[in-house]
N, C-alpha and C. Protein backbone atom coordinates (compact mmCIF):
# COMPACT_ATOMS: atom_id res chain seq x y z
N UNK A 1 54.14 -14.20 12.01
CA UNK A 1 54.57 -15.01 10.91
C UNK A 1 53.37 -15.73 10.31
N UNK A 2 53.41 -15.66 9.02
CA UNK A 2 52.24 -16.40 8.15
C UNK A 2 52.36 -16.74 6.65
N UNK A 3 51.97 -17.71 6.61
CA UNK A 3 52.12 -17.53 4.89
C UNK A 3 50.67 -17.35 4.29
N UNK A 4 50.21 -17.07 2.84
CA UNK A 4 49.00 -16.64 2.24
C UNK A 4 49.09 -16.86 1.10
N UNK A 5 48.20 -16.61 0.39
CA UNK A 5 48.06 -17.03 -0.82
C UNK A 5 48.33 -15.38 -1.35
N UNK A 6 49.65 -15.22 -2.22
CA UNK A 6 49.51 -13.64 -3.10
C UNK A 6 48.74 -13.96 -4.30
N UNK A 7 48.93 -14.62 -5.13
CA UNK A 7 48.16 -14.16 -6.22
C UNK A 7 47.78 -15.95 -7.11
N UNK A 8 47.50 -15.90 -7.91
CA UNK A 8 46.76 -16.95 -8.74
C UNK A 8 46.25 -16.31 -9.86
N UNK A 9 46.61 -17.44 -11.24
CA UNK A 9 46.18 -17.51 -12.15
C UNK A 9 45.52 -18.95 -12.40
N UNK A 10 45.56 -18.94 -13.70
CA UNK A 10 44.98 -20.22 -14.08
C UNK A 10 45.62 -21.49 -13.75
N UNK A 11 46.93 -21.28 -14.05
CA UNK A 11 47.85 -22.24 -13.68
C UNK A 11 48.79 -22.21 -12.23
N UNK A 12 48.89 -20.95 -12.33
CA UNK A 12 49.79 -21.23 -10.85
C UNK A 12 49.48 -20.03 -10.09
N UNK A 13 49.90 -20.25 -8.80
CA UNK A 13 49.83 -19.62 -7.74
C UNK A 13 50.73 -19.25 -6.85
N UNK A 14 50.95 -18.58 -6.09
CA UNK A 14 52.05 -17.83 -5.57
C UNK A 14 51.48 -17.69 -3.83
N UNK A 15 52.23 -18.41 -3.19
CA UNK A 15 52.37 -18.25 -1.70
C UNK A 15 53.20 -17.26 -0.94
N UNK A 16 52.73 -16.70 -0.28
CA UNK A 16 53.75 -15.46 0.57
C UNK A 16 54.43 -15.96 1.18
N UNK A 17 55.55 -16.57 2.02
CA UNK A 17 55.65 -16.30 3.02
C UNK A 17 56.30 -15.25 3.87
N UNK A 18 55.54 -14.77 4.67
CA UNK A 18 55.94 -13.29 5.28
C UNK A 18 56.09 -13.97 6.51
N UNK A 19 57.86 -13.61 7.39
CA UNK A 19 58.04 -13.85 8.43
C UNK A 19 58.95 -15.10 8.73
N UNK A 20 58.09 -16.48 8.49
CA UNK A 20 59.18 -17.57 8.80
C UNK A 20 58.44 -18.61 8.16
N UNK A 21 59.13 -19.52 7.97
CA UNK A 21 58.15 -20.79 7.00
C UNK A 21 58.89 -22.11 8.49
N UNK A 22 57.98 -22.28 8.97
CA UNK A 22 58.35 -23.33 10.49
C UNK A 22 57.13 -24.38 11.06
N UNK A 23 57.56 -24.82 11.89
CA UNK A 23 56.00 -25.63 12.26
C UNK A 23 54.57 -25.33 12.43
N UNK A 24 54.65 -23.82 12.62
CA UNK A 24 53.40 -22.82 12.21
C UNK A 24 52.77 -22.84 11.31
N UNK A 25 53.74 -22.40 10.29
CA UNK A 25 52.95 -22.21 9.48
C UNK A 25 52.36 -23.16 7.77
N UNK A 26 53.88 -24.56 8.35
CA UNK A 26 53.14 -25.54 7.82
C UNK A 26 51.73 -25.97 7.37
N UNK A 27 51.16 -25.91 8.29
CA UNK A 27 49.54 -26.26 8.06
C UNK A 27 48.68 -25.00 6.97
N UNK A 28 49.28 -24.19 7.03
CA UNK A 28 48.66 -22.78 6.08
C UNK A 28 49.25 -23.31 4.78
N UNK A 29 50.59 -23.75 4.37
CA UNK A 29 50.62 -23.88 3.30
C UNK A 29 50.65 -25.16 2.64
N UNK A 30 50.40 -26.37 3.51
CA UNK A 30 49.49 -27.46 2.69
C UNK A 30 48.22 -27.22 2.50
N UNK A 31 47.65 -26.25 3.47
CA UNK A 31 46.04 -26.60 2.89
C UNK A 31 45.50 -25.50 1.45
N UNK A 32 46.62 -24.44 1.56
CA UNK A 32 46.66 -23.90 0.40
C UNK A 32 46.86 -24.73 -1.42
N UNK A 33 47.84 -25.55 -0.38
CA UNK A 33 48.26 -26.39 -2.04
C UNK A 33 47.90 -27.35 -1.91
N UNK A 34 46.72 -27.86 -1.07
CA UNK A 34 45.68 -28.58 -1.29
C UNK A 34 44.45 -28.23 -1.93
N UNK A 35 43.98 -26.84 -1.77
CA UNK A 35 42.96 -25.95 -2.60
C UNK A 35 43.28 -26.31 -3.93
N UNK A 36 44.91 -25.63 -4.20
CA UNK A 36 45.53 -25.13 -5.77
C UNK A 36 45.57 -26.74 -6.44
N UNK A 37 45.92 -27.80 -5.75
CA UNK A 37 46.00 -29.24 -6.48
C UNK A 37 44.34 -29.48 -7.07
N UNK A 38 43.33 -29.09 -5.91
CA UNK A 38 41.87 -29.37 -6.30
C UNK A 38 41.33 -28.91 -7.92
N UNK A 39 41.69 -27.70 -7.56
CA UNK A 39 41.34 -26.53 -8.75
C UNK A 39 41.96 -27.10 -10.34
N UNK A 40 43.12 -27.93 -10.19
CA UNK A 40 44.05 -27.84 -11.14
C UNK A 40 45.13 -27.24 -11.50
N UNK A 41 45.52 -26.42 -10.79
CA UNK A 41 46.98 -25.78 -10.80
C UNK A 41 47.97 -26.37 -10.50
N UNK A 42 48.94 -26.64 -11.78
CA UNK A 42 49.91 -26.94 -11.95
C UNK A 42 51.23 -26.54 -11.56
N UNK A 43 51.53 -25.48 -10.80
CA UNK A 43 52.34 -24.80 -10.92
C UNK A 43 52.19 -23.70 -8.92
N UNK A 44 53.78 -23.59 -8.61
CA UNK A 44 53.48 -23.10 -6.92
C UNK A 44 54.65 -22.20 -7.32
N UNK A 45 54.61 -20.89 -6.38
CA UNK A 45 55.91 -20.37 -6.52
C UNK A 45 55.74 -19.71 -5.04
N UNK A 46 56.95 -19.91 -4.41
CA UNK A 46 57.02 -19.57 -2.95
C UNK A 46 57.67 -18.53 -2.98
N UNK A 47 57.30 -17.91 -2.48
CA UNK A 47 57.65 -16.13 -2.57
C UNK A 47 58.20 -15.64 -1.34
N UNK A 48 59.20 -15.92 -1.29
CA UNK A 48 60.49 -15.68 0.13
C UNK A 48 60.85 -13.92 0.73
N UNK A 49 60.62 -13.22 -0.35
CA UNK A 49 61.06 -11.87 -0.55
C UNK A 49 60.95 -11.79 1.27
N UNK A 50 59.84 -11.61 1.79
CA UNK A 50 59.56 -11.62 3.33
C UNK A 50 60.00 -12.52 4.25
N UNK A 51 60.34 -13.41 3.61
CA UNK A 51 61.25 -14.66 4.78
C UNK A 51 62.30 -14.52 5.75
N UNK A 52 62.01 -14.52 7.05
CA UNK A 52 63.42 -14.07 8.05
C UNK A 52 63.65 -15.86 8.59
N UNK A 53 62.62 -16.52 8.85
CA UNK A 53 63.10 -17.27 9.26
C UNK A 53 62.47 -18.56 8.19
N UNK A 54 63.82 -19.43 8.13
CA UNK A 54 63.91 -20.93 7.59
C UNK A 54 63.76 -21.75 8.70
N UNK A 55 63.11 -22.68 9.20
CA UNK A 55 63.51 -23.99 10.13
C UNK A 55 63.38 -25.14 9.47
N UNK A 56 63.72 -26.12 10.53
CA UNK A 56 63.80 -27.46 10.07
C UNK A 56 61.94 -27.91 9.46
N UNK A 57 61.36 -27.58 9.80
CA UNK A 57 60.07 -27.95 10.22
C UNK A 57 59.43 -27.58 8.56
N UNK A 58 60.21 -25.93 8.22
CA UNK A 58 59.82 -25.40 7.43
C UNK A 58 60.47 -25.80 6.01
N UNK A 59 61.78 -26.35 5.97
CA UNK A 59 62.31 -26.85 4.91
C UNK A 59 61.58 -28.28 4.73
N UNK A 60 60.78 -29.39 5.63
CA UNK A 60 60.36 -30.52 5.59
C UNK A 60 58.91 -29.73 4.74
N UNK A 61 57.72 -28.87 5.04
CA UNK A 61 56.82 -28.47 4.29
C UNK A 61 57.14 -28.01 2.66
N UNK A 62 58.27 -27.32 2.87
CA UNK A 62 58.91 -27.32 1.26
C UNK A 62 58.70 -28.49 0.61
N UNK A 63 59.75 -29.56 1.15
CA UNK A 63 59.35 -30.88 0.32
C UNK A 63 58.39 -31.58 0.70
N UNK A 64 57.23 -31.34 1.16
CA UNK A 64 56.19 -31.95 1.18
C UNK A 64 55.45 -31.30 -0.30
N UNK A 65 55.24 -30.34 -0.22
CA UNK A 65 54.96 -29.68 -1.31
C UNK A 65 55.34 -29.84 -2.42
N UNK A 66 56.49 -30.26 -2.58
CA UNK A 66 57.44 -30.94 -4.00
C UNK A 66 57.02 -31.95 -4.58
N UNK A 67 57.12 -32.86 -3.46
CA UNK A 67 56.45 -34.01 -3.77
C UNK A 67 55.03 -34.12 -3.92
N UNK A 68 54.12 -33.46 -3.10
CA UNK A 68 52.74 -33.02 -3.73
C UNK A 68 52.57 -32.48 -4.88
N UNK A 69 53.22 -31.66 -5.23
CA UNK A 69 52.79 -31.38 -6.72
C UNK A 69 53.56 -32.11 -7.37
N UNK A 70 54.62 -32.30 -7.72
CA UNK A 70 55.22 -33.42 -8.24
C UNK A 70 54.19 -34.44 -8.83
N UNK A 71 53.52 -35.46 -7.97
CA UNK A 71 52.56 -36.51 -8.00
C UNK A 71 51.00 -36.11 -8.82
N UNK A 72 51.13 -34.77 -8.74
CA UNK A 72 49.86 -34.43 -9.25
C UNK A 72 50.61 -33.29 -10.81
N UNK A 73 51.74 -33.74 -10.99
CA UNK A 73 52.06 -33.21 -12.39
C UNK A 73 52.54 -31.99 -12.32
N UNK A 74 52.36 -31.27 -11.38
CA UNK A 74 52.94 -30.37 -10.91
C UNK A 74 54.52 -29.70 -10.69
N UNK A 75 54.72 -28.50 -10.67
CA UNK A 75 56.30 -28.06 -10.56
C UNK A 75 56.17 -26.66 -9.20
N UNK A 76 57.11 -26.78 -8.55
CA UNK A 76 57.22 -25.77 -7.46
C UNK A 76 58.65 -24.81 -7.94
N UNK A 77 58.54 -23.57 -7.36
CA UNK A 77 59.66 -22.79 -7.93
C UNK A 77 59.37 -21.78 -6.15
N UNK A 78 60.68 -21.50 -6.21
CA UNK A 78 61.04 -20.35 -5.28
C UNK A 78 61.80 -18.97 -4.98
N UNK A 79 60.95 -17.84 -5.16
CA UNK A 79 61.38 -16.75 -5.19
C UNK A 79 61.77 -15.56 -4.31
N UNK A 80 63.07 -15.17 -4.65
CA UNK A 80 63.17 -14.10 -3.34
C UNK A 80 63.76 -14.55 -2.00
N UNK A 81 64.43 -15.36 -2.45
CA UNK A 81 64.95 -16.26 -1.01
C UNK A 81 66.65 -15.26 -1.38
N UNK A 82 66.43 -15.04 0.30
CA UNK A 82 67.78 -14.38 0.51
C UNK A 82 68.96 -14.67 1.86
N UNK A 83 69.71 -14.16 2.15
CA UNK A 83 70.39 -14.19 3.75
C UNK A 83 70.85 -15.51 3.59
N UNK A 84 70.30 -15.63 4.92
CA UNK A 84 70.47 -17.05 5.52
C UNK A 84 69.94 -18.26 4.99
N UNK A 85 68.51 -18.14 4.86
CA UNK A 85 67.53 -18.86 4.13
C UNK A 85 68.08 -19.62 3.13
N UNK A 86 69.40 -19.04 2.24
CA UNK A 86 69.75 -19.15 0.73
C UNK A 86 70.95 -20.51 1.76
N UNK A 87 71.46 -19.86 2.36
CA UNK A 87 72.46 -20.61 2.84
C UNK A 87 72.04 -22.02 3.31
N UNK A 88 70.72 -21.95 4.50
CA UNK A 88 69.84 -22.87 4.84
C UNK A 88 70.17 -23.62 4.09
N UNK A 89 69.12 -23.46 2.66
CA UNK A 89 69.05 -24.12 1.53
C UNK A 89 69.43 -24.88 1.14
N UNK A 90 71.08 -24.69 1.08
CA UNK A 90 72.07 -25.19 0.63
C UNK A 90 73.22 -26.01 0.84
N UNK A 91 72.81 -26.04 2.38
CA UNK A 91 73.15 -26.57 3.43
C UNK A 91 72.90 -28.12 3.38
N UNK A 92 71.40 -27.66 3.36
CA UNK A 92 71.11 -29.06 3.12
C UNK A 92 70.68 -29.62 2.02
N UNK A 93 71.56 -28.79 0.86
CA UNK A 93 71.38 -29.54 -0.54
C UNK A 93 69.76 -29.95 -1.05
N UNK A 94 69.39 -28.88 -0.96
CA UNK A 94 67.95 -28.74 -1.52
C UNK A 94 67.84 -27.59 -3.24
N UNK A 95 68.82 -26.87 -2.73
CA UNK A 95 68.80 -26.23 -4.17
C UNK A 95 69.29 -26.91 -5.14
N UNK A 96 69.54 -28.39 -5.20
CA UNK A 96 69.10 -29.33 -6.54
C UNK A 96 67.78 -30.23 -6.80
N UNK A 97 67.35 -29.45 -5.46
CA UNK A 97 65.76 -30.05 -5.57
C UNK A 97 65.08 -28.72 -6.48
N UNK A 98 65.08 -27.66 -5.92
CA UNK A 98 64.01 -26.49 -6.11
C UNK A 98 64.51 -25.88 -7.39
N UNK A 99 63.79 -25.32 -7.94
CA UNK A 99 64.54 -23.80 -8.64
C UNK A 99 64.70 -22.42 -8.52
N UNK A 100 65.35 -21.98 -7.71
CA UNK A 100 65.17 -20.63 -7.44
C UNK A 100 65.55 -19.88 -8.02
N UNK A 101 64.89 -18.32 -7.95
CA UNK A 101 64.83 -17.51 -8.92
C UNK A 101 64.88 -15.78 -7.42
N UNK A 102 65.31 -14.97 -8.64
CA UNK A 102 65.38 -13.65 -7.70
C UNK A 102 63.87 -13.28 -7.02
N UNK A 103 62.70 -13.37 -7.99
CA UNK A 103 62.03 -12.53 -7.70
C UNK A 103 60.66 -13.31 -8.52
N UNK A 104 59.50 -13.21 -8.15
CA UNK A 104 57.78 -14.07 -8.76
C UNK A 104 58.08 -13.73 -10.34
N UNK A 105 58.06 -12.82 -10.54
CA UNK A 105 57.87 -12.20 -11.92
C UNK A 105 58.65 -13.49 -12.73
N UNK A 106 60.22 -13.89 -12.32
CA UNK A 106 60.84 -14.51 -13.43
C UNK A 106 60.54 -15.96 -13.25
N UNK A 107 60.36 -15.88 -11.63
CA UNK A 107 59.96 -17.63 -11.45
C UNK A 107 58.64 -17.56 -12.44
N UNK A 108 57.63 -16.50 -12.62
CA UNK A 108 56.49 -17.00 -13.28
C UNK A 108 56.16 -17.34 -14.43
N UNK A 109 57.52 -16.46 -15.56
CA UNK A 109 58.08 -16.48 -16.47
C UNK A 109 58.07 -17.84 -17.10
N UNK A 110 58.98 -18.47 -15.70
CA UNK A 110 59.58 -20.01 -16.05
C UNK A 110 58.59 -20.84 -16.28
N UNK A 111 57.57 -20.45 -16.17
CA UNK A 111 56.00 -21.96 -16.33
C UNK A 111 55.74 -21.64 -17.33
N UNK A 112 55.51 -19.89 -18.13
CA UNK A 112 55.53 -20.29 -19.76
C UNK A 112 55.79 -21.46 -20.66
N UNK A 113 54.85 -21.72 -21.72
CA UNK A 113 55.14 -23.04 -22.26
C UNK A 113 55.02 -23.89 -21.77
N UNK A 114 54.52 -24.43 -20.46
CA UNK A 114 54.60 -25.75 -19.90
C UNK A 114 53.04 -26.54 -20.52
């Protein structure tokens, strides 16, 4: 399990996570969107397509991240979240925090115009 950086533009950037987003791999994706805040990128899109596992640990790095970019002007979006994960989600009433989307392409769509 890991998350990575897939791709980057000028404005935003796109995190993998492949496998599970949990107390692991927390630390991979603040220091990522600690890079992307440095640089100036406005914009995160979490890319779930590979996600088997949600934890508690891993929904708390979500909103760490929210609120990190948030503060720095920033917007987070999440793509490809499926199964359980979606349910996770929703569970704990976070999908009126996030915006999720099927797939990167349309979440990336959505930062047009910003």
């Amino acid at each position: 399990m890991e998350t990575y950086l897939g791709e980057a533009d000028e404005q935003v950037i796109v995190i993998v996570a492949d496998g599970g987003l949990n107390k692991g791999t927390a630390g991979q994706i603040n220091d990522v969107v600690q890079r992307a805040i440095d640089c100036g990128m406005r914009g995160v899109i979490v890319d779930c397509a590979k996600l088997d596992i949600l934890s508690s640990a891993g929904l708390a790095s979500l909103l760490m991240l929210h609120k990190r970019m948030k503060q720095h002007g920033g917007e987070v979006r999440i793509a490809g979240l499926q199964g359980m994960a979606v349910q996770v989600l929703r569970l704990a009433k976070l999908d009126g925090i996030f915006q999720l989307y099927p797939d990167v392409s349309q979440a990336r769509l959505s930062f047009r115009g910003k």
